[in-house]
Protein backbone atom coordinates (compact mmCIF):
# COMPACT_ATOMS: atom_id res chain seq x y z
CA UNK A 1 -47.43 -85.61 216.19
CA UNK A 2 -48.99 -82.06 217.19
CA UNK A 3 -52.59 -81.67 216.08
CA UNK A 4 -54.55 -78.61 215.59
CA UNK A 5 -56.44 -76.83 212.74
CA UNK A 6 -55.21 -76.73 209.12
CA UNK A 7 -56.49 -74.28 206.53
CA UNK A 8 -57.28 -75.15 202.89
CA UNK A 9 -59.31 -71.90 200.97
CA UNK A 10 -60.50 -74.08 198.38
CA UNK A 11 -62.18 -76.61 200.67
CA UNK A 12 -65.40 -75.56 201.67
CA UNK A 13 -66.16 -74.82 198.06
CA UNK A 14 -65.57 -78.22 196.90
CA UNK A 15 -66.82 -80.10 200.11
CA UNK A 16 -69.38 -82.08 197.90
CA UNK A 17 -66.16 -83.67 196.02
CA UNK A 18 -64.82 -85.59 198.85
CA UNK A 19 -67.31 -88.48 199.01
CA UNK A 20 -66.71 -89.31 195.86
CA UNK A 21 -62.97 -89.03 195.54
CA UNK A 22 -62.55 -90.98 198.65
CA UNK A 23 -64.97 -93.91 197.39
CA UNK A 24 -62.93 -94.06 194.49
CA UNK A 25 -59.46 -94.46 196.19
CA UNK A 26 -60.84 -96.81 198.47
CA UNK A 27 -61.69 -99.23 196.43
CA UNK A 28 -58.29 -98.55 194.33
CA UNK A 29 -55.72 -101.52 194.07
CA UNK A 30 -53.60 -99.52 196.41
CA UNK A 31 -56.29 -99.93 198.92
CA UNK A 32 -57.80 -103.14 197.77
CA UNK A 33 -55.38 -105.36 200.55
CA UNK A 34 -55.72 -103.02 203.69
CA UNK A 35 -58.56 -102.95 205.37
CA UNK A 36 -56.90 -100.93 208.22
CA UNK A 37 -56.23 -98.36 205.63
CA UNK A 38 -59.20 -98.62 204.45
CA UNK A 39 -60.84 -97.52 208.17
CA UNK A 40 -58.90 -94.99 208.66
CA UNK A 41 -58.79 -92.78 205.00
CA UNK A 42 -63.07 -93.50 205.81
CA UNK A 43 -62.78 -92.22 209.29
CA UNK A 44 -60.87 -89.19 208.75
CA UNK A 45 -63.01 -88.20 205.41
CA UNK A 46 -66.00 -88.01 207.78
CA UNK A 47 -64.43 -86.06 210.37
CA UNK A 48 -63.23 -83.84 207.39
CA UNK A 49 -67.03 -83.13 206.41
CA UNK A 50 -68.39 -82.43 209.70
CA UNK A 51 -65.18 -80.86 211.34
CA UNK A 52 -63.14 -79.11 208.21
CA UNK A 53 -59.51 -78.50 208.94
CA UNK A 54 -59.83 -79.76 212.32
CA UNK A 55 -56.77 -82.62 213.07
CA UNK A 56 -58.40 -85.25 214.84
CA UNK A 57 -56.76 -86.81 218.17
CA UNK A 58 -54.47 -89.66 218.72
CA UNK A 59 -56.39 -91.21 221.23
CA UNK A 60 -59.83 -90.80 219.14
CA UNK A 61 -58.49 -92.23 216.33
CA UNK A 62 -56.50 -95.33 218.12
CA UNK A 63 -59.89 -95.97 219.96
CA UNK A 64 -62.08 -95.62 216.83
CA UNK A 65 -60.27 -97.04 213.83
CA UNK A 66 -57.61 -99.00 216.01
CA UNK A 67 -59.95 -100.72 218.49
CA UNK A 68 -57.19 -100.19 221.11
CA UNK A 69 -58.80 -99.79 224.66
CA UNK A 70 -60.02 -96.93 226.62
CA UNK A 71 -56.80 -97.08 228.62
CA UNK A 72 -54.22 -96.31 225.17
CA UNK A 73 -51.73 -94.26 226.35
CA UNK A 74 -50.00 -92.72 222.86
CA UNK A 75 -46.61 -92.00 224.44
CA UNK A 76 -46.36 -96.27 224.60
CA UNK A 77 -48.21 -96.73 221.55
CA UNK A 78 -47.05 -95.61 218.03
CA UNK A 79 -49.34 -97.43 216.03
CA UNK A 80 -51.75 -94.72 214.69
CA UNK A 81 -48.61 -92.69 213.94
CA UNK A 82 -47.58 -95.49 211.98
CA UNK A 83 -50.65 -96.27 210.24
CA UNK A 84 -51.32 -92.55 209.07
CA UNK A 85 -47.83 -92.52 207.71
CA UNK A 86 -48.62 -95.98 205.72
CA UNK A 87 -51.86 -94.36 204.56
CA UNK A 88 -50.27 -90.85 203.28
CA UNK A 89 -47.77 -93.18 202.06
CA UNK A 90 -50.67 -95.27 200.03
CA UNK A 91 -52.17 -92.11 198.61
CA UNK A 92 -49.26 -91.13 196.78
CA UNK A 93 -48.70 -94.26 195.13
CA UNK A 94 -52.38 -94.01 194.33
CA UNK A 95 -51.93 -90.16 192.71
CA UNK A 96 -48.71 -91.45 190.82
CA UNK A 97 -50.53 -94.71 189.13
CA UNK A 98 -55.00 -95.15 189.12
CA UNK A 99 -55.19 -91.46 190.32
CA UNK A 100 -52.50 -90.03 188.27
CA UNK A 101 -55.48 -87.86 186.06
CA UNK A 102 -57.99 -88.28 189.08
CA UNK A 103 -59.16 -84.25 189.22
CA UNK A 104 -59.54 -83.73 193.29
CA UNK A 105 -56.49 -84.48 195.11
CA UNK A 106 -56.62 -86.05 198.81
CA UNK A 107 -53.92 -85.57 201.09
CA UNK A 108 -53.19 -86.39 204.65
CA UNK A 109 -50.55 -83.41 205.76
CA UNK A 110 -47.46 -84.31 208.03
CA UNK A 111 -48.09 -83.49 211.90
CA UNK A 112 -51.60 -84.19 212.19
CA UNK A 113 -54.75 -86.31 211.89
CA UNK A 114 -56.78 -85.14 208.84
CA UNK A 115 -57.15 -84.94 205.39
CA UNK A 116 -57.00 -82.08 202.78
CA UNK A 117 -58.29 -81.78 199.49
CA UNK A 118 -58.43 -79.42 196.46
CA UNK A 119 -59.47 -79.95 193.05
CA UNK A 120 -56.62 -79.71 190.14
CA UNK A 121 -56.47 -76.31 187.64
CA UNK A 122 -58.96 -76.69 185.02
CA UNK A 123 -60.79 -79.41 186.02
CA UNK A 124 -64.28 -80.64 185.82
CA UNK A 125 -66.36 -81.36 189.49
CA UNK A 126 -66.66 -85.14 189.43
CA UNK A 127 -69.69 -86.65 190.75
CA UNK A 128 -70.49 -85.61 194.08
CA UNK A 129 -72.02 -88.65 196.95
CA UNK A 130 -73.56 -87.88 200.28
CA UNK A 131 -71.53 -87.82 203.15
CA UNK A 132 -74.07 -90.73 204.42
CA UNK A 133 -72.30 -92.63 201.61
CA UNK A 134 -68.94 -92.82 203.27
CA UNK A 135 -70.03 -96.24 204.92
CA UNK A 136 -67.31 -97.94 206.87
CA UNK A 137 -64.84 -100.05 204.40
CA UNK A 138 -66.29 -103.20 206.02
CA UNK A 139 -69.46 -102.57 204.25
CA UNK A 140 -68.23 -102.05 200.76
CA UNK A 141 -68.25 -104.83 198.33
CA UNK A 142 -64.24 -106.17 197.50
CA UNK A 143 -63.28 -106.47 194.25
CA UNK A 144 -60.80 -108.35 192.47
CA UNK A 145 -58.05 -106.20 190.95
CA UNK A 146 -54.72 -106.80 189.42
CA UNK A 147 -52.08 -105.37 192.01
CA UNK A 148 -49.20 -103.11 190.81
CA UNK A 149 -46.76 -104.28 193.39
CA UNK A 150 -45.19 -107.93 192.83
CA UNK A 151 -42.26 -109.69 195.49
CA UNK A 152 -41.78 -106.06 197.31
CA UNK A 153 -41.05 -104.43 194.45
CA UNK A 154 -43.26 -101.33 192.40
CA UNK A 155 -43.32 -101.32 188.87
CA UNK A 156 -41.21 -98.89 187.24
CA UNK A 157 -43.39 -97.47 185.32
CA UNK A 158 -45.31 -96.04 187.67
CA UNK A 159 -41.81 -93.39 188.14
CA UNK A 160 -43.13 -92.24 184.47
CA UNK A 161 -45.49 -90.19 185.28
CA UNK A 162 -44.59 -89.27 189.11
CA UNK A 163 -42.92 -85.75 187.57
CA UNK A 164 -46.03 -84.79 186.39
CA UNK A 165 -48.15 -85.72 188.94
CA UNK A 166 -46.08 -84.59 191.61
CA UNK A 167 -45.63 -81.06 189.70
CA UNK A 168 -49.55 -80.95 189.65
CA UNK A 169 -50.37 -82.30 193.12
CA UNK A 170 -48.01 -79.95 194.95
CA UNK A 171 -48.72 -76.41 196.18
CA UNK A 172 -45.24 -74.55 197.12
CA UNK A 173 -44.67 -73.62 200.31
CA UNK A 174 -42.17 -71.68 202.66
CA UNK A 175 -38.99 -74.12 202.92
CA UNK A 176 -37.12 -73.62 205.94
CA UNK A 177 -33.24 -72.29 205.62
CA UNK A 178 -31.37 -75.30 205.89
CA UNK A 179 -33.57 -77.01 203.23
CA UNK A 180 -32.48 -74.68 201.05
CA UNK A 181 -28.99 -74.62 202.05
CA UNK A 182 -28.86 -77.99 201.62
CA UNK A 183 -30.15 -77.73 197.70
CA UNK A 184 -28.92 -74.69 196.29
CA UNK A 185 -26.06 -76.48 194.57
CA UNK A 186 -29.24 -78.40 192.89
CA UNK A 187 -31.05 -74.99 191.93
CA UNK A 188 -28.90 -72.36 190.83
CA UNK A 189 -28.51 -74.09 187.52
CA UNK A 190 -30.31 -75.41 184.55
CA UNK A 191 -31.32 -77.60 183.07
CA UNK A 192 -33.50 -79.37 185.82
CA UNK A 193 -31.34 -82.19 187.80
CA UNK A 194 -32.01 -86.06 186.74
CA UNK A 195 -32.93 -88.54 188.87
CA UNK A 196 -31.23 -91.54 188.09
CA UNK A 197 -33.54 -94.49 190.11
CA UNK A 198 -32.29 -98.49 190.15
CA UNK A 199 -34.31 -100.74 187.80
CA UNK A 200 -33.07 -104.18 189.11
CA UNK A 201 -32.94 -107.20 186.82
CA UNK A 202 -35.25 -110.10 187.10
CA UNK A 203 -36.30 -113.09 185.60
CA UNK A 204 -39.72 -114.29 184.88
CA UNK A 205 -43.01 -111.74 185.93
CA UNK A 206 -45.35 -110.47 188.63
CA UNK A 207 -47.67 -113.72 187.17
CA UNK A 208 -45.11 -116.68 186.90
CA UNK A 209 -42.71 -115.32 189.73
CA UNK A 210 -39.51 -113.65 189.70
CA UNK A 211 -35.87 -114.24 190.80
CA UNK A 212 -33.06 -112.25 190.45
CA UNK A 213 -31.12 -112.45 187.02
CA UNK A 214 -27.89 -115.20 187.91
CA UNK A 215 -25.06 -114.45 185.52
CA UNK A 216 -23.75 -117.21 184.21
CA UNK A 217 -26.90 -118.97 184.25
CA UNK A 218 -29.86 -117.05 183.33
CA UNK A 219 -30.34 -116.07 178.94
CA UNK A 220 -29.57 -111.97 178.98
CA UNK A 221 -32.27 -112.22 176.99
CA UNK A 222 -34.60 -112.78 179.25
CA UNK A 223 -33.77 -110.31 181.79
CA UNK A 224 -37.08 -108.34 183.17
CA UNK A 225 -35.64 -104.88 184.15
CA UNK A 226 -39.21 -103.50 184.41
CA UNK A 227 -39.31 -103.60 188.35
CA UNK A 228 -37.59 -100.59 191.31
CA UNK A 229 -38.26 -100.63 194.67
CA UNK A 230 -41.35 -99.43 196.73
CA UNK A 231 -38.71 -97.06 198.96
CA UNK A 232 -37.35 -95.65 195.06
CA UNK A 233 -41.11 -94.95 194.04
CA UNK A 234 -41.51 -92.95 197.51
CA UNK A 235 -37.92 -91.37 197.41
CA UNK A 236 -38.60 -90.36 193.89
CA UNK A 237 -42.46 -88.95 195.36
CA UNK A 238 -40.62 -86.90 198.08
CA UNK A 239 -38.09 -85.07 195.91
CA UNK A 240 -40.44 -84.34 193.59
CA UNK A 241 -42.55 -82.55 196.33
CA UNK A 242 -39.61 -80.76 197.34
CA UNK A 243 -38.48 -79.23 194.01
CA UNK A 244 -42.07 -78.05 193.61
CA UNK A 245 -41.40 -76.17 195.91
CA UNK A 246 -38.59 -74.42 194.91
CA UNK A 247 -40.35 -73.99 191.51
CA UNK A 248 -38.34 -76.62 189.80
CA UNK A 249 -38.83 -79.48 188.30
CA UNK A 250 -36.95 -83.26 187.85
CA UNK A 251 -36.08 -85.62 185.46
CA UNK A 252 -36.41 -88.86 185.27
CA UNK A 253 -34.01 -91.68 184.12
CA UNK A 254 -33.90 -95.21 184.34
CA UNK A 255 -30.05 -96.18 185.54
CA UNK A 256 -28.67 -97.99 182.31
CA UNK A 257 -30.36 -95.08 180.26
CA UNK A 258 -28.36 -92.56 181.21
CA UNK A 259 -25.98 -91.52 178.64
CA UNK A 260 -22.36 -89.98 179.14
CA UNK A 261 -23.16 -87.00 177.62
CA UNK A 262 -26.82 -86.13 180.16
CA UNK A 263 -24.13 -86.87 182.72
CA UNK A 264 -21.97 -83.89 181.82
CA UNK A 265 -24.74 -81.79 181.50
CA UNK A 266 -26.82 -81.20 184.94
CA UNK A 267 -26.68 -82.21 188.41
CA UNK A 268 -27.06 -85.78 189.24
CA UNK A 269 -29.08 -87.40 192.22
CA UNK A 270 -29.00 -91.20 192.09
CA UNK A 271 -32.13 -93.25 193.98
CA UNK A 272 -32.04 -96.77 194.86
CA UNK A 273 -29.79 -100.08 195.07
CA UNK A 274 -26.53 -100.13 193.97
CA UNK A 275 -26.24 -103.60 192.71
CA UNK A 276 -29.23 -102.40 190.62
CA UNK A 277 -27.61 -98.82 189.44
CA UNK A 278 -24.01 -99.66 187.41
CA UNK A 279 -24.32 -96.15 186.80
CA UNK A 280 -23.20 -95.06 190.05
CA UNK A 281 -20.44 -97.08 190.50
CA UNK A 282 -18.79 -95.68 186.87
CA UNK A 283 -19.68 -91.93 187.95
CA UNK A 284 -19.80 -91.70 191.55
CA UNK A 285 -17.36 -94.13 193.50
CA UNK A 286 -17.75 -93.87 196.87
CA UNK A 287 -14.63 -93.13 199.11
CA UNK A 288 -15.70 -94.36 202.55
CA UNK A 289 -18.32 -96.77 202.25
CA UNK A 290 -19.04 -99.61 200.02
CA UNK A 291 -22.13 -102.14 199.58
CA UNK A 292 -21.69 -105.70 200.37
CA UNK A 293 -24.58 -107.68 198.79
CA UNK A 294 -26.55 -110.10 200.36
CA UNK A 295 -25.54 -113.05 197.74
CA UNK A 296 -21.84 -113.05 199.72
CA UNK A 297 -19.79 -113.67 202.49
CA UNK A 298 -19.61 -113.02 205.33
CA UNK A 299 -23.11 -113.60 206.86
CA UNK A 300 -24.72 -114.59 203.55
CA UNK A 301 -28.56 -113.70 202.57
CA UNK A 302 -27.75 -110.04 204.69
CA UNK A 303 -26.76 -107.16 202.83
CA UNK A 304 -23.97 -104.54 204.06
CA UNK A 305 -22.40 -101.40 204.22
CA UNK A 306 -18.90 -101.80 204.58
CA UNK A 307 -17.12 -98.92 206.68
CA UNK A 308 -13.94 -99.02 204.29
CA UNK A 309 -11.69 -96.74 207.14
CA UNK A 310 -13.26 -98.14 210.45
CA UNK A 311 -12.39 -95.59 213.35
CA UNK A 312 -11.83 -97.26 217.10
CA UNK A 313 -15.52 -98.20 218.05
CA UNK A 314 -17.04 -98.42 215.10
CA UNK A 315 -18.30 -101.45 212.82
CA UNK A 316 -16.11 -102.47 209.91
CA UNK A 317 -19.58 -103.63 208.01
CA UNK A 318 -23.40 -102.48 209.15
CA UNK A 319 -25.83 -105.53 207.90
CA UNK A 320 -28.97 -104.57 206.77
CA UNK A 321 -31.77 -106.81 208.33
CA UNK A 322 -33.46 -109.66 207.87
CA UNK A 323 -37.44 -110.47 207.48
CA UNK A 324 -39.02 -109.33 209.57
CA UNK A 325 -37.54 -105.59 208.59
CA UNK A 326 -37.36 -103.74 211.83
CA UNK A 327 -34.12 -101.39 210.87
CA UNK A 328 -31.97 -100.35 207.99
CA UNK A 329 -29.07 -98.44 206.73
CA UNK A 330 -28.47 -95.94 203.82
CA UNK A 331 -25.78 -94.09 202.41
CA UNK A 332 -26.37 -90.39 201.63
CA UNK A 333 -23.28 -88.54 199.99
CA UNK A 334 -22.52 -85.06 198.09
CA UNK A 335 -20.01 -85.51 196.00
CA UNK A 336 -18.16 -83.34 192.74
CA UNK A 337 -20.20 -83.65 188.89
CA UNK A 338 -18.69 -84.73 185.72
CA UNK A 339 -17.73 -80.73 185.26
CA UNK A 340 -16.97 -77.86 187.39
CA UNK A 341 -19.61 -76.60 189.52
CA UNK A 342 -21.88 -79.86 189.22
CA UNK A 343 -23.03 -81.70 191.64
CA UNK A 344 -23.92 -85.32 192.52
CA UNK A 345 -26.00 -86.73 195.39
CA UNK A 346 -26.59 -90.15 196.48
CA UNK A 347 -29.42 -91.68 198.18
CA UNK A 348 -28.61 -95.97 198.85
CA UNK A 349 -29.70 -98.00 201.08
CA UNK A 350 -29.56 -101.95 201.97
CA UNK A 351 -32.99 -102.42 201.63
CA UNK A 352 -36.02 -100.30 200.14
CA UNK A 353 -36.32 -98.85 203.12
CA UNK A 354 -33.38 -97.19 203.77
CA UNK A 355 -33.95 -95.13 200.34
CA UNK A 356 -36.93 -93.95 201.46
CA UNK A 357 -35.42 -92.56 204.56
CA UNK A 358 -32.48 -91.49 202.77
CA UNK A 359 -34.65 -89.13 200.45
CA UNK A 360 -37.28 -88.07 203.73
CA UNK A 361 -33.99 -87.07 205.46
CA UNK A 362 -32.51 -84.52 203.36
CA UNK A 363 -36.30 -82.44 203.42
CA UNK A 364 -36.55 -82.48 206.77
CA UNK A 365 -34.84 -79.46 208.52
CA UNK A 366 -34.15 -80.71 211.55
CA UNK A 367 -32.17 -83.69 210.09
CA UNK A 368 -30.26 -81.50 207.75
CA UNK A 369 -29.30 -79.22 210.63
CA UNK A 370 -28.34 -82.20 212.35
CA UNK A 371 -25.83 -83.32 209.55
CA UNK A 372 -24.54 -79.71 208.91
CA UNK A 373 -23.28 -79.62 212.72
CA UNK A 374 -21.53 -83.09 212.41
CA UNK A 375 -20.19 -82.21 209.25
CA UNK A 376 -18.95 -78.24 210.83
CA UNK A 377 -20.53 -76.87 208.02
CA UNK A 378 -20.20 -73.26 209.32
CA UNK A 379 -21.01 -71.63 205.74
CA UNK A 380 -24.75 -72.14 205.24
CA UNK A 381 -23.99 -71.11 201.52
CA UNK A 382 -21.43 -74.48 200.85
CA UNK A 383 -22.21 -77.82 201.74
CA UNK A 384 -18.82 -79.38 201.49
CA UNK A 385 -18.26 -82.57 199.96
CA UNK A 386 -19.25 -85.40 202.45
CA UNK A 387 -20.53 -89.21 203.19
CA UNK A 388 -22.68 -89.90 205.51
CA UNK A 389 -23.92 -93.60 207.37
CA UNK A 390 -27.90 -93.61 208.32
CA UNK A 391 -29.77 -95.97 210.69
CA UNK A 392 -33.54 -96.10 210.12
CA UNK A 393 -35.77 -97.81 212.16
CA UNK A 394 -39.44 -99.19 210.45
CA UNK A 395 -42.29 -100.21 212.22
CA UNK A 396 -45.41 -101.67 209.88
CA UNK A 397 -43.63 -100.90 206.89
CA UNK A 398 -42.55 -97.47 207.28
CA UNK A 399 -39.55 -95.86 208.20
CA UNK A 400 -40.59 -94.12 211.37
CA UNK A 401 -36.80 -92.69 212.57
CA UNK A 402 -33.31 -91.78 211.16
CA UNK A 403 -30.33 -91.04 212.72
CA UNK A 404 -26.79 -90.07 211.84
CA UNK A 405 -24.48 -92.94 212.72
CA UNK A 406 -20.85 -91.71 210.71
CA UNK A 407 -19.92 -88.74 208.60
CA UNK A 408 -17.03 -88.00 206.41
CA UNK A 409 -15.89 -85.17 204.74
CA UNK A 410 -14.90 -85.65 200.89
C-alpha cells in the first residue's frame, strides 16, 4: 500500500468538523463491537489534524494502534492492511445507515493511511470539539445499541438508501481506460441500469433467531425476506461509487420485485446468492457454471461452483469454505439482455464474500485488464460475452486478493 500526501481543497476550511464527526461514528453501532476499529479511525483523525493529507506509515501505525513490536516487518505482516480495509469498509456501512444524513463525510482513500473529509452541498457546520477531545476509544464510555447486522447477514433496508448516499458521498474522478471499457455497454443507454441484490428467506428475527425458510416445513407465511448479505451491502456500495463516477446513477431492486417488463427495459446487474435471487436463474442461465448449495451432496454443509465442462486439470466443482472463512469463489459473467443491445452482468459468489470481491474486481483496472487478456479481448470497445471463475482470499473479514481461476467465452 504506497503512502504519500493526498489533497482535499475543502479540508483545511472545515478542520474544526472532524472532532466531532469522528466522535459521532465512533460511538455508532457500526463501531460499537470493535475496539480495534475504534483505535485506529481515533489514531488516524489525530494525525489528520496535526499532519493534513499526510498518509501515515505502515510501521507507525502497526506499532501504535496494533501494539506489534519494534521489530514488525510489513512485507510478513498484513494486518494493518487488513484492518484499514475493515475500517473503510465500516464507514460505508455507517454513511449508508446512522450516517446516511450525517453532513461531513469521513473517508479513508485506497492506497494509503489517512483519512479525508468534506462537508456535503448545502449543509450546516455541525458542532465543532477540540482536537484534545479525540481521546483514545478506550476512554470513551460504551453504550448499549441495537446492532443492524444479525447471523452474518445486513438488513436490507439499509440498500434503500445506499443510491442516495452513495450519489452524495462520491466526488467523480478520472476512471482509467479499461474501467470504462469494461462499462460502456452499462452507460451508453438510459434509463439508469438496476441492480437486482438477493434478499434470502428466513424464519424467525434478528431477536428470536433465524434459520433458513425449509420448504415443506416452514408456513410461507412466515417467511422473513427482510435480510441480504454484508458482501451485497458492500458490492452494492462499490458500484454505486463507480457510476458516480461516470455521472450515472443505479437502481435498486429487491430480486422477487423485479417485474418482466423493468427487465426488458435497461441493463441488468444481479448482486448476491443465487439460491436467494430466482430472478437470475429465469433471466440469466448460466452456460458454464452452476451453484451447488451447501444443503446437498456431495460434501454437505459446503457450498459449490460446479465447472459444468471441466477441461483436463481442472475441478469439476470449487467448494466454497468452511468457518473459519479464509477463501472463496464467485462467478462474474456478461451475458445478452432481454432485447437487442442490453446487457446483463452477474456478480455470485458462495459466500458473502465472494460478492464483494466479485463487485471490487470489475473497478479495479488492473483486474479488468487481467480478464480482457484471458478473454483476447483485442477490441477495447466490445467486451464479448463471457464467464468467468474467481478465487478470493479473506483475511479478518475482508477479501484481501482475487484472482482469475477459468474463463469462457459466451
Amino acid at each position: 500500500m504506497k503512502t504519500g500526501h493526498v489533497d482535499r481543497q475543502d479540508e483545511p476550511q472545515s478542520a474544526h468538523l472532524l472532532p466531532g464527526q469522528v466522535e459521532k461514528i465512533l460511538h455508532s453501532s457500526q463501531f460499537n463491537g470493535s475496539e480495534l476499529l475504534r483505535n485506529l479511525l481515533s489514531y488516524l483523525a489525530r494525525r489528520a489534524l496535526e499532519r493534513p493529507g499526510e498518509s501515515a506509515k505502515e510501521y507507525d501505525v502497526a506499532v501504535d494502534v496494533l501494539g506489534r513490536a519494534p521489530g514488525f516487518d510489513p512485507r510478513l505482516d498484513s494486518a494493518v492492511r487488513v484492518h484499514t480495509a475493515r475500517l473503510r469498509a465500516k464507514l460505508a456501512e455507517y454513511y449508508m445507515s446512522e450516517g446516511a444524513e450525517d453532513p461531513v463525510m469521513v473517508e479513508v482513500p485506497k492506497g494509503a493511511y489517512l483519512i479525508l473529509w468534506h462537508q456535503r452541498n448545502g449543509s450546516a457546520d455541525v458542532a465543532p470539539l477540540e482536537a484534545a477531545d479525540l481521546a483514545p476509544t478506550s476512554q470513551l464510555s460504551r453504550q448499549s445499541r441495537r446492532r443492524w447486522f444479525a447471523a452474518g447477514f445486513a438488513a436490507a433496508v439499509i440498500l434503500g438508501c445506499a443510491v442516495l448516499g452513495i450519489w452524495l458521498l462520491v466526488r467523480p474522478g478520472k476512471v482509467p481506460a479499461p474501467v470504462q471499457a469494461f462499462w460502456r455497454p452499462f452507460l451508453g443507454s438510459a434509463p439508469d441500469p438496476i441492480v437486482v441484490f438477493s434478499n434470502h428467506q428466513f424464519i424467525g428475527t434478528s431477536s428470536t433467531g433465524l434459520h433458513s425458510f425449509r420448504e415443506g416445513v416452514d408456513a410461507v407465511s412466515e417467511i422473513n425476506d427482510t435480510y441480504s448479505g454484508t458482501g451485497t451491502v458492500m458490492a452494492v456500495h462499490e458500484l454505486g461509487q463507480m457510476f458516480s463516477r461516470f455521472g450515472r446513477m443505479i437502481r435498486l431492486k429487491r430480486a422477487e420485485l423485479l417485474t418482466w417488463d423493468e427487465a426488458q427495459t435497461t441493463n441488468l446487474i444481479f448482486v448476491g446468492s443465487p439460491e436467494a435471487n430466482s430472478r437470475l436463474r429465469q433471466l440469466a442461465p448460466l452456460h458454464h457454471f452452476d451453484f451447488k448449495s451447501s444443503r446437498c451432496e456431495p460434501r454437505l454443509g459446503f457450498g459449490g461452483i460446479v465447472n459444468l465442462h471441466p477441461a483436463p486439470g481442472e475441478e469439476p466443482i470449487y467448494y466454497g469454505p468452511g468457518n473459519p472463512y479464509t477463501s472463496d469463489y464467485a462467478v462474474i459473467a456478461m451475458l445478452p439482455g432481454m432485447k437487442p443491445g442490453q446487457r446483463i452482468l452477474i456478480l455470485a459468489g458462495t459466500n458473502t464474500y465472494g460478492v464483494q470481491a466479485a463487485a471490487e474486481f470489475i473497478c479495479r483496472a488492473d483486474l479488468i485488464g487481467d480478464l480482457f487478456t484471458r478473454l483476447g479481448a483485442k477490441d477495447a470497445n466490445r467486451v464479448p460475452d463471457f464467464e468467468a471463475l474467481v478465487e478470493v482470499k479473506v483475511s479478518g473479514g475482508v477479501p484481501v486478493h482475487s484472482r482469475l481461476v477459468l474463463t469462457r467465452l459466451h
